[in-house]
C-alpha atoms as a PDB file:
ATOM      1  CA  UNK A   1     -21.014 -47.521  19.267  1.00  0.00           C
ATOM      2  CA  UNK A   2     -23.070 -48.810  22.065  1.00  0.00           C
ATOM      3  CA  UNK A   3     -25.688 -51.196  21.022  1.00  0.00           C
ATOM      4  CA  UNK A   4     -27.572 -51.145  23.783  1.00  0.00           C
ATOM      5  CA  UNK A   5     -28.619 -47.155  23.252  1.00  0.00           C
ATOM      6  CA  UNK A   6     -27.155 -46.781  19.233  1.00  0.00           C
ATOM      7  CA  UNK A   7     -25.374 -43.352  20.580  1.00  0.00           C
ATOM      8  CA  UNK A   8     -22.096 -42.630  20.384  1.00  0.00           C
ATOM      9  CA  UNK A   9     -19.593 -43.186  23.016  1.00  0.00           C
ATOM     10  CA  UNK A  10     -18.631 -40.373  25.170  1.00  0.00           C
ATOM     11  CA  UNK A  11     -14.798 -39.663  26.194  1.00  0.00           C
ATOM     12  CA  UNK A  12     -14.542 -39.524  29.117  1.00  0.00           C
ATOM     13  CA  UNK A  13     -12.036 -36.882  31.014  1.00  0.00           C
ATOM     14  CA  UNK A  14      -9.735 -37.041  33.942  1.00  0.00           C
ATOM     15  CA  UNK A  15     -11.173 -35.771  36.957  1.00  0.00           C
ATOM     16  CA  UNK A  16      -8.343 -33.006  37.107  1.00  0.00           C
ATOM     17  CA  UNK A  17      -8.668 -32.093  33.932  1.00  0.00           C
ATOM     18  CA  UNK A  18     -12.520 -31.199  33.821  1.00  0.00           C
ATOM     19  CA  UNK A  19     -13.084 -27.432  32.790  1.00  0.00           C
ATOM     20  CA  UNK A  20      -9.123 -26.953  32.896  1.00  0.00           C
ATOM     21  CA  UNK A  21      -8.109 -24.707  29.728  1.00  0.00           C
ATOM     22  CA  UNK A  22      -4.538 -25.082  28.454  1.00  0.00           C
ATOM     23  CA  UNK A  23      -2.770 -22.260  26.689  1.00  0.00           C
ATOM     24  CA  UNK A  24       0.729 -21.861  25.096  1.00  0.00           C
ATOM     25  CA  UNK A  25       2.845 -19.068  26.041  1.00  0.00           C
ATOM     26  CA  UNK A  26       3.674 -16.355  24.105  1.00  0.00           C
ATOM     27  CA  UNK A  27       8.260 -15.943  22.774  1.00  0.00           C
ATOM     28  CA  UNK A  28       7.806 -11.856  23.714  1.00  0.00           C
ATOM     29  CA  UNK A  29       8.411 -10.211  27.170  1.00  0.00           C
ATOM     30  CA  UNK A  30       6.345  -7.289  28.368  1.00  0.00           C
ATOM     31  CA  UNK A  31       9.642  -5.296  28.231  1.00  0.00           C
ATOM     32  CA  UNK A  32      10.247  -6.353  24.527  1.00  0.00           C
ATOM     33  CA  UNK A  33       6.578  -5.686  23.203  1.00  0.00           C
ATOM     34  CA  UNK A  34       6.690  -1.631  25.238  1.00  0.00           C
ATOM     35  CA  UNK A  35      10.195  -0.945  23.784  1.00  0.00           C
ATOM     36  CA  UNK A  36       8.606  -2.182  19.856  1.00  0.00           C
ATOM     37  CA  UNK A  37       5.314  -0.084  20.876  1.00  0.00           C
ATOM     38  CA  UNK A  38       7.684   3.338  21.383  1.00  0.00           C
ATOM     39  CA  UNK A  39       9.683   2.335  18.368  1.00  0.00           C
ATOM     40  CA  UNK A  40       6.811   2.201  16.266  1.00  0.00           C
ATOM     41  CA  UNK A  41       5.003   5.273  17.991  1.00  0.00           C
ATOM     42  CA  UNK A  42       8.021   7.288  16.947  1.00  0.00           C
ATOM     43  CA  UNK A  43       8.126   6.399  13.651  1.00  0.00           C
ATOM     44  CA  UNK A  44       4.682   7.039  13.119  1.00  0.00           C
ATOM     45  CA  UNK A  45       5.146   9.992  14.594  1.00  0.00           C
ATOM     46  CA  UNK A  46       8.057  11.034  12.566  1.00  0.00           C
ATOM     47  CA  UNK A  47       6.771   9.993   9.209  1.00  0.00           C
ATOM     48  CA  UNK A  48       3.122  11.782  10.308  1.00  0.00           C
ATOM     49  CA  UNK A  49       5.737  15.307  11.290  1.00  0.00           C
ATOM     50  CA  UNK A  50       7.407  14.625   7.858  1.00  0.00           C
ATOM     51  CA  UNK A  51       4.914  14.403   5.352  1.00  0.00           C
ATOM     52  CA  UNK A  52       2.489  16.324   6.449  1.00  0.00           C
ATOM     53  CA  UNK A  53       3.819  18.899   3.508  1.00  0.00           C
ATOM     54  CA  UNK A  54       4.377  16.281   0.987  1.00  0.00           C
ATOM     55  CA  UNK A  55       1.167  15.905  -0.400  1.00  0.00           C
ATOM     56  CA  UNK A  56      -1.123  15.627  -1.989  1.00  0.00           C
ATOM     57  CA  UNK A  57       0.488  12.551  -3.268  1.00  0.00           C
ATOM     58  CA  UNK A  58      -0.383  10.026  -5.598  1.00  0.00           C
ATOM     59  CA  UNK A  59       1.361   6.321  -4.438  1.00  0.00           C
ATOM     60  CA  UNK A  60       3.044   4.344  -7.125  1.00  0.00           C
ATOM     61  CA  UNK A  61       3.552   1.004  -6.492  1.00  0.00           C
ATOM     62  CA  UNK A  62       6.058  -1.731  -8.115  1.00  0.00           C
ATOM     63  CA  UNK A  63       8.534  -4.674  -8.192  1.00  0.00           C
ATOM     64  CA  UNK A  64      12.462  -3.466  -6.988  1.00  0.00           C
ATOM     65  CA  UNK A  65      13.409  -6.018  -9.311  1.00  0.00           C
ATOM     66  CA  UNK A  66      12.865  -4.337 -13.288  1.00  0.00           C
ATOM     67  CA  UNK A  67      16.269  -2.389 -14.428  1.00  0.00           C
ATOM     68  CA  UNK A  68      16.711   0.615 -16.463  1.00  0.00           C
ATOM     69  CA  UNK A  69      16.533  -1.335 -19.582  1.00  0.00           C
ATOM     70  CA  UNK A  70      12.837  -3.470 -19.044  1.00  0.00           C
ATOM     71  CA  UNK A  71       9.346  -1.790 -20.598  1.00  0.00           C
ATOM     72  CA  UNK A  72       7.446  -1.871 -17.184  1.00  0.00           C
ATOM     73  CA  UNK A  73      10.411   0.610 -15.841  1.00  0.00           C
ATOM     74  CA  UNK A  74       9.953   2.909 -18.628  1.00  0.00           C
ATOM     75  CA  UNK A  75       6.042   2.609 -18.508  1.00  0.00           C
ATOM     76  CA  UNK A  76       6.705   3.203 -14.782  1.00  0.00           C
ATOM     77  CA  UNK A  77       9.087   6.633 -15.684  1.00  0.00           C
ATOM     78  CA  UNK A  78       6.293   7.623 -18.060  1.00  0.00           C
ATOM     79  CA  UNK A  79       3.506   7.621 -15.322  1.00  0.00           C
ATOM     80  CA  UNK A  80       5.475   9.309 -13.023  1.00  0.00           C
ATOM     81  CA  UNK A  81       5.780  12.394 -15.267  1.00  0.00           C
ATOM     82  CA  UNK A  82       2.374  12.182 -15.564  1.00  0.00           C
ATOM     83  CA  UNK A  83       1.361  12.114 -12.541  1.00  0.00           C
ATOM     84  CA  UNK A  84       3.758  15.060 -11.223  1.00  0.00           C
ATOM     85  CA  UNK A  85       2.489  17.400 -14.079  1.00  0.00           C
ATOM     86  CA  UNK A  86      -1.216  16.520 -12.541  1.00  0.00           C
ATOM     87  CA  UNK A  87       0.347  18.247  -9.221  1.00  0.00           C
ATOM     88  CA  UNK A  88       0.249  15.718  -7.313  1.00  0.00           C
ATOM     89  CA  UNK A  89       3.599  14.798  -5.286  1.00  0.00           C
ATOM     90  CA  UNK A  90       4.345  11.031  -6.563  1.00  0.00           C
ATOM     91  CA  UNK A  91       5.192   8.742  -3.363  1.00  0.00           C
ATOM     92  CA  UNK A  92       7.103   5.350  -3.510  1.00  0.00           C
ATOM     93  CA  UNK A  93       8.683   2.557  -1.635  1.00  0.00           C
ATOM     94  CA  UNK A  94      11.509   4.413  -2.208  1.00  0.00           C
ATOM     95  CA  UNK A  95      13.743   1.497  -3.559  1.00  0.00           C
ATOM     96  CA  UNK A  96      14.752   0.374  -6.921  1.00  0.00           C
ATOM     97  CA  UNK A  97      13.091  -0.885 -10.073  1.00  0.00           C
ATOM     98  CA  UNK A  98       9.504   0.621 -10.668  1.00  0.00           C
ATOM     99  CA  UNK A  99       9.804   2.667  -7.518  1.00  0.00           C
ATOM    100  CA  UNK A 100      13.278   4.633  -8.820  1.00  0.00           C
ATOM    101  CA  UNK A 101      11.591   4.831 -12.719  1.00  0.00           C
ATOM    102  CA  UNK A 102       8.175   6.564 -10.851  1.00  0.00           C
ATOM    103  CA  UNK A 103      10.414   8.994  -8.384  1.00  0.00           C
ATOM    104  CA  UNK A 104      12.599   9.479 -11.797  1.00  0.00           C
ATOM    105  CA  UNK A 105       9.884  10.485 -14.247  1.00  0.00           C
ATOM    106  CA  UNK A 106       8.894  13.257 -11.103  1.00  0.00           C
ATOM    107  CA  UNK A 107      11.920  14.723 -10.960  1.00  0.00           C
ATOM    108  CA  UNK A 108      12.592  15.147 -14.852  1.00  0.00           C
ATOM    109  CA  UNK A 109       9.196  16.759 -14.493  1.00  0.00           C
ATOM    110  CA  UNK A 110       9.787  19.070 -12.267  1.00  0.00           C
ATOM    111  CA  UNK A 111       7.637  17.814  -9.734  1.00  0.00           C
ATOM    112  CA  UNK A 112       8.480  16.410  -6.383  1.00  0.00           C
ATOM    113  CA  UNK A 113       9.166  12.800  -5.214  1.00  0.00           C
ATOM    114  CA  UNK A 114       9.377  11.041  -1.806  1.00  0.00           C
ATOM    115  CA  UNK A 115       9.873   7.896  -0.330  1.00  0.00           C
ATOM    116  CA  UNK A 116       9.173   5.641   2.461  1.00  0.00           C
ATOM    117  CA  UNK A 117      11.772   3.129   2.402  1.00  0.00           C
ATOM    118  CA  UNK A 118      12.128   0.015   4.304  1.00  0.00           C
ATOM    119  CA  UNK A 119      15.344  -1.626   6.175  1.00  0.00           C
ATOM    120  CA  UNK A 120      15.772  -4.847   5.074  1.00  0.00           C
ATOM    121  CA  UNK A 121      18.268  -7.180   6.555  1.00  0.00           C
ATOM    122  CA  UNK A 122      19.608  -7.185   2.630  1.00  0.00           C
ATOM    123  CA  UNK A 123      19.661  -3.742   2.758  1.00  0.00           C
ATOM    124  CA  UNK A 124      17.439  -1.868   0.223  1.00  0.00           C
ATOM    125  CA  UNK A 125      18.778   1.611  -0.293  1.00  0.00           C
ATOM    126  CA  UNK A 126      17.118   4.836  -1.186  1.00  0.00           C
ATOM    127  CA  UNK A 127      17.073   5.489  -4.989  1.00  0.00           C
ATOM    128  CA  UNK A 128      18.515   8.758  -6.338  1.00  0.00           C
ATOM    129  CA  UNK A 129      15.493  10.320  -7.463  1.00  0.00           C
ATOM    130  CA  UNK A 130      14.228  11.497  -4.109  1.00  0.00           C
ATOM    131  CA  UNK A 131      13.418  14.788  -3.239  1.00  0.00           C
ATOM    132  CA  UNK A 132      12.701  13.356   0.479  1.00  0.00           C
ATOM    133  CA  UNK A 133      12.834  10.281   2.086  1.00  0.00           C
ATOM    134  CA  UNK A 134      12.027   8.413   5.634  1.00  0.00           C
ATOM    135  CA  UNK A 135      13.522   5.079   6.559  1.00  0.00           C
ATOM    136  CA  UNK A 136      10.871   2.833   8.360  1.00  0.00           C
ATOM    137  CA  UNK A 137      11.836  -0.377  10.529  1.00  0.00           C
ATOM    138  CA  UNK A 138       8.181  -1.895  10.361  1.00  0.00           C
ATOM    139  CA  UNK A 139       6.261  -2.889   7.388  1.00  0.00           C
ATOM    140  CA  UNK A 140       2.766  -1.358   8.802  1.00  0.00           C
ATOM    141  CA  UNK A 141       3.998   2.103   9.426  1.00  0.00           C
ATOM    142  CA  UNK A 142       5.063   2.269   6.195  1.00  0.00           C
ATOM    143  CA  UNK A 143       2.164   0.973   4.881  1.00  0.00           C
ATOM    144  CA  UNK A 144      -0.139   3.768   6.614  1.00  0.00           C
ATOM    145  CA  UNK A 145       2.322   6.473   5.486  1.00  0.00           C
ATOM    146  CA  UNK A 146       2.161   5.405   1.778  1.00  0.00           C
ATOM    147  CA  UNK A 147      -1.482   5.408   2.400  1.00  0.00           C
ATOM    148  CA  UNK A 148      -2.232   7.941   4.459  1.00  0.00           C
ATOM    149  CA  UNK A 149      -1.496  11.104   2.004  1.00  0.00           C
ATOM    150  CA  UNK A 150      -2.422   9.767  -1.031  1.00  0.00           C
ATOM    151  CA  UNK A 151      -4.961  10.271  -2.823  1.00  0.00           C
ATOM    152  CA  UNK A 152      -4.712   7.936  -6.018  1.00  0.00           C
ATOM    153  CA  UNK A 153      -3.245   4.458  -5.980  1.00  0.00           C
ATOM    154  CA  UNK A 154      -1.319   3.097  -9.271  1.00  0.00           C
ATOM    155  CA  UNK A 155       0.067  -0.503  -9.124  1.00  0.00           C
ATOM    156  CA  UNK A 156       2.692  -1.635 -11.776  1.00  0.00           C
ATOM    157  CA  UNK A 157       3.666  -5.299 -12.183  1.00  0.00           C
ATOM    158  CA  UNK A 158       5.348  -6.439  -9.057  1.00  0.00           C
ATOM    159  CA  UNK A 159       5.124  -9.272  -6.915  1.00  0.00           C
ATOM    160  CA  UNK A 160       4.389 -10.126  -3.226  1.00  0.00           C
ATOM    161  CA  UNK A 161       4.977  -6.790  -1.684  1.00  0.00           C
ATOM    162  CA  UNK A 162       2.745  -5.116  -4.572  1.00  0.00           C
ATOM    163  CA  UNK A 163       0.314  -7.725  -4.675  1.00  0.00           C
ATOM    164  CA  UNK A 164      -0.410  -7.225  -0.512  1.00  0.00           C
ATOM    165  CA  UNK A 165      -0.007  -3.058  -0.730  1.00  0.00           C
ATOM    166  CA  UNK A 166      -2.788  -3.219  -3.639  1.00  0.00           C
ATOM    167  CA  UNK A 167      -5.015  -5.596  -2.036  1.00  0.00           C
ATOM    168  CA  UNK A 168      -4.754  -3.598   1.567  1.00  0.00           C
ATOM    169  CA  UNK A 169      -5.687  -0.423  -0.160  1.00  0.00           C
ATOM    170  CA  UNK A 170      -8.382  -2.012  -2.096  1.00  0.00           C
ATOM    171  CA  UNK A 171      -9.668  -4.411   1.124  1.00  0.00           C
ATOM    172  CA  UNK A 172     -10.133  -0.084   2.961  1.00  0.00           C
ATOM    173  CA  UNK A 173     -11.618   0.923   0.246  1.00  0.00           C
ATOM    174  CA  UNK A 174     -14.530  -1.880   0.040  1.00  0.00           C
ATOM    175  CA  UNK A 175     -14.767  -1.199   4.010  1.00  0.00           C
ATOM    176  CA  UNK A 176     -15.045   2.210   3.685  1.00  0.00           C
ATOM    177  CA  UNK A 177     -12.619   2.912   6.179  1.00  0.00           C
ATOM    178  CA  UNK A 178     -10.832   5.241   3.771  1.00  0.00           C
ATOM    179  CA  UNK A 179     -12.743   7.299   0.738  1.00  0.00           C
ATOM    180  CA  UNK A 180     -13.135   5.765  -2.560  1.00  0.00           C
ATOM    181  CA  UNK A 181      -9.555   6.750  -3.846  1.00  0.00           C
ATOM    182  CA  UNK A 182      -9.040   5.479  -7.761  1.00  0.00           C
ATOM    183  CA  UNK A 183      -6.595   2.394  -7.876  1.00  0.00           C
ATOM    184  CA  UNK A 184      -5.808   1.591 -10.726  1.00  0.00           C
ATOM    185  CA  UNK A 185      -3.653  -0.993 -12.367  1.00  0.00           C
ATOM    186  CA  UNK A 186      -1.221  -0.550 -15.077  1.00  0.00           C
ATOM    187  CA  UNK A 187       0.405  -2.977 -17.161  1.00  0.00           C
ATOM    188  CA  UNK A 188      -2.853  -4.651 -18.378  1.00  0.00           C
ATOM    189  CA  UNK A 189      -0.772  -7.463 -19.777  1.00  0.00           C
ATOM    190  CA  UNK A 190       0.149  -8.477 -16.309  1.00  0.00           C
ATOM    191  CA  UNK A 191      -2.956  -7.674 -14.379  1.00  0.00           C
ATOM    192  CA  UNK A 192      -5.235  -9.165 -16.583  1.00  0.00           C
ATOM    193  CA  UNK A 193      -4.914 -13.159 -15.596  1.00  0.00           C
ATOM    194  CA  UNK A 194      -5.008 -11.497 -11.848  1.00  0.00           C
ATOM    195  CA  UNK A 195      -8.901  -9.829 -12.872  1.00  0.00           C
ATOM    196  CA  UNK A 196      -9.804 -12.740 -14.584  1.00  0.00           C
ATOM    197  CA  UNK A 197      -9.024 -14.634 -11.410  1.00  0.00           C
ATOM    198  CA  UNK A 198     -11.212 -12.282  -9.255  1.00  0.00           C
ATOM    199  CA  UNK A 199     -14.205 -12.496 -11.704  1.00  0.00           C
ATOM    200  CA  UNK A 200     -14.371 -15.937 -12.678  1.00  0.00           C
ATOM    201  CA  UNK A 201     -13.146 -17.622  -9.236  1.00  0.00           C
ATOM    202  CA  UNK A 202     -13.968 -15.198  -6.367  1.00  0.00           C
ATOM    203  CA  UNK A 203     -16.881 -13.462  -7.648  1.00  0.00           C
ATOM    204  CA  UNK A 204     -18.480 -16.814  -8.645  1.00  0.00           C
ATOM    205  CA  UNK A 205     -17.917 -17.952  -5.134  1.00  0.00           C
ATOM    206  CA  UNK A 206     -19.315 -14.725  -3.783  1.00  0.00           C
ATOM    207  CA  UNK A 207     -15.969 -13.684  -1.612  1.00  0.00           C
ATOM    208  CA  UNK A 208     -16.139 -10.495  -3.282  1.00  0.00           C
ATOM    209  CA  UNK A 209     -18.989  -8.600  -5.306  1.00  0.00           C
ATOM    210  CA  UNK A 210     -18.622  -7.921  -9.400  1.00  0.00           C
ATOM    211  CA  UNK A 211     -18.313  -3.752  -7.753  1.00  0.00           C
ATOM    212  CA  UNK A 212     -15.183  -4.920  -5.690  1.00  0.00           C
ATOM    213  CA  UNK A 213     -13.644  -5.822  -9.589  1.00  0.00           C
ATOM    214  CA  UNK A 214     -14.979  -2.832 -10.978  1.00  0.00           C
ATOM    215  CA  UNK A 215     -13.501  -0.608  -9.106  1.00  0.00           C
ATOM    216  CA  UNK A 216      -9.907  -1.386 -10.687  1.00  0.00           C
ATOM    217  CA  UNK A 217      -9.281   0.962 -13.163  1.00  0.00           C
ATOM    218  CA  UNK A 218      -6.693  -0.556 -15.963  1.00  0.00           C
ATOM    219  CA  UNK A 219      -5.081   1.868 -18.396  1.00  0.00           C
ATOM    220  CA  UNK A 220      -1.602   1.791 -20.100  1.00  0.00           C
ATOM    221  CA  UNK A 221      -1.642   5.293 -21.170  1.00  0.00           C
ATOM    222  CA  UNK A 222       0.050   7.746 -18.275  1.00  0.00           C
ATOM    223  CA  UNK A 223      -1.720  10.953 -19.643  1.00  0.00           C
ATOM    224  CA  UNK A 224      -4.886   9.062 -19.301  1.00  0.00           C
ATOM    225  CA  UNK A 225      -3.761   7.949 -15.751  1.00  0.00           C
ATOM    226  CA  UNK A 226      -2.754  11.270 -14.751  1.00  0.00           C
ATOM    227  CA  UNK A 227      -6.020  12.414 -16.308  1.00  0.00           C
ATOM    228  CA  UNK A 228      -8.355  10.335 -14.093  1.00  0.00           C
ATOM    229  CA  UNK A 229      -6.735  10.726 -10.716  1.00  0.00           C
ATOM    230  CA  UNK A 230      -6.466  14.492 -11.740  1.00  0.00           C
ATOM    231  CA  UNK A 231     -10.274  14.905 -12.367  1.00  0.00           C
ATOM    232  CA  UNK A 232     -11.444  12.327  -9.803  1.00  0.00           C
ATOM    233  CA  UNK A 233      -8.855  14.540  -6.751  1.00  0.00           C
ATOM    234  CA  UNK A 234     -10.780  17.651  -8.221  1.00  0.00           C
ATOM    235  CA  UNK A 235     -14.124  16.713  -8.112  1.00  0.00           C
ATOM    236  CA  UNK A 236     -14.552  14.282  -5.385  1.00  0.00           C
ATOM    237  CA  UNK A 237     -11.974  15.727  -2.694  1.00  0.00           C
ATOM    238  CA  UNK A 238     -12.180  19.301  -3.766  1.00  0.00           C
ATOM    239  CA  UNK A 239      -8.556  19.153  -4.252  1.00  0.00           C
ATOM    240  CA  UNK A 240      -6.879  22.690  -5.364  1.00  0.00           C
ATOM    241  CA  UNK A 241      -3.564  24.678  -6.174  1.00  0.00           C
ATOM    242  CA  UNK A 242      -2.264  26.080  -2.945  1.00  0.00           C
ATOM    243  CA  UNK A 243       0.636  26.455  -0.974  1.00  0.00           C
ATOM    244  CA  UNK A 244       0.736  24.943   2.415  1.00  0.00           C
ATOM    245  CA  UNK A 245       0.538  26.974   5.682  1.00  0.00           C
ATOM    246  CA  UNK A 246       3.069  26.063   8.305  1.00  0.00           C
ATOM    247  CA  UNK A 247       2.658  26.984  11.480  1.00  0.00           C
ATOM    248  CA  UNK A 248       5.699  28.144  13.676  1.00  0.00           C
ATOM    249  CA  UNK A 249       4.506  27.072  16.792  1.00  0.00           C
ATOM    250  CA  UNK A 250       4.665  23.609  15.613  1.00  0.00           C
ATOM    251  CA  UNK A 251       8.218  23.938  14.766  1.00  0.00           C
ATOM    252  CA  UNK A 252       7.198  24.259  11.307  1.00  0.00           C
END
């Protein structure tokens, strides 16, 4: 402090290094960041070619990690049928646990199943209840093909991978950059601590507003799921029994 004035003292800067800006350089070359740009482009494009037929779908989400023999797989199964007997084509990660019970309960229902499954350096492969099924290299492709088609969102206990596709679908949803699709959340056992998080921490501290909460839907009952993303597809997005029109020209 400098007594004489009571301000502050001032640092005081090399002459060379007055208005110079330092920045740190970047690990990717030009050449690597164009040859991940086409990669991606193409499997956007594929996926976009691929599904365009598939829908409309209803995304499950889920942990890979619940076997045949745990509750949340058979609740999973049970939705699945549900959902498929609603019309709607049920979309997955394609992998194991809650994703293979969802694509499962579709197929004993005679409905169709697809999936968008990821490569993993510990490979995760396609489960055996797929009707169709795309392999994707990036996480955000696949994230905007199990988005892009559906037109209900169901999360089943999972963990970081469910946790981010739920909260990316919801985050659009409260931008409006998609329309307000249902999401809704079963397994109320497990989601429950996760709402009363959002309410009592994030509402209080007005991140989020008490509509942002609201707009969960919980239910354990997969008629009554299948029920509400039936009627809400109908009546909001004038969604109807048809077959799809392909168009030859396209390669179709």
């Amino acid at each position: 402090m400098d007594i004489r004035t009571n301000e502050p003292p001032v640092a005081k800067l090399p002459p060379n290094a007055v208005g110079a800006k330092k920045f740190l350089s970047g690990p990717q070359s030009r050449w690597r960041e164009l040859v991940m740009l086409v990669r991606a482009f193409r499997e956007m494009l594929i996926g976009f070619r691929y599904l365009h037929f598939a829908g409309p779908c209803c995304t499950i989400f889920g942990s890979a990690r619940f076997r045949e023999d745990h509750r949340y797989y058979q609740l999973a199964r049970a939705v699945g049928a549900a959902v498929a007997r609603e019309g709607f084509t049920v979309m997955t990660g394609g992998g194991p646990g809650i994703m293979e019970a969802a694509n499962r309960g579709a197929r004993e229902a005679g409905g169709r199943s697809v999936g968008c499954n990821i490569k993993l350096p510990m490979e995760q492969d396609p489960n055996p209840y797929l009707d169709h099924y795309l392999d994707f290299r990036f996480f955000f492709v696949r994230k905007v093909m199990l988005a892009k088609y559906s037109y209900a969102f169901i999360a089943l206990p999972g963990g970081f991978g469910t946790i981010d596709e739920l909260f990316e679908i919801a985050t659009l949803v409260q931008t409006k950059k998609v329309e307000s699709y249902p999401i809704v959340l079963c397994g109320s056992d497990y989601w429950n601590p996760m709402l009363e998080f959002l309410r009592q921490t994030m509402v209080k501290n007005k991140t989020i507003d008490v509509a942002d909460v609201d707009r969960f839907i919980v239910s354990d009952s997969p008629e009554e799921i299948a029920a509400i993303v039936g009627k809400i597809a109908r009546e909001s997005f004038g969604l109807y029994e048809a077959a799809p029109k392909r168009k030859w020209w396209l390669g179709e």
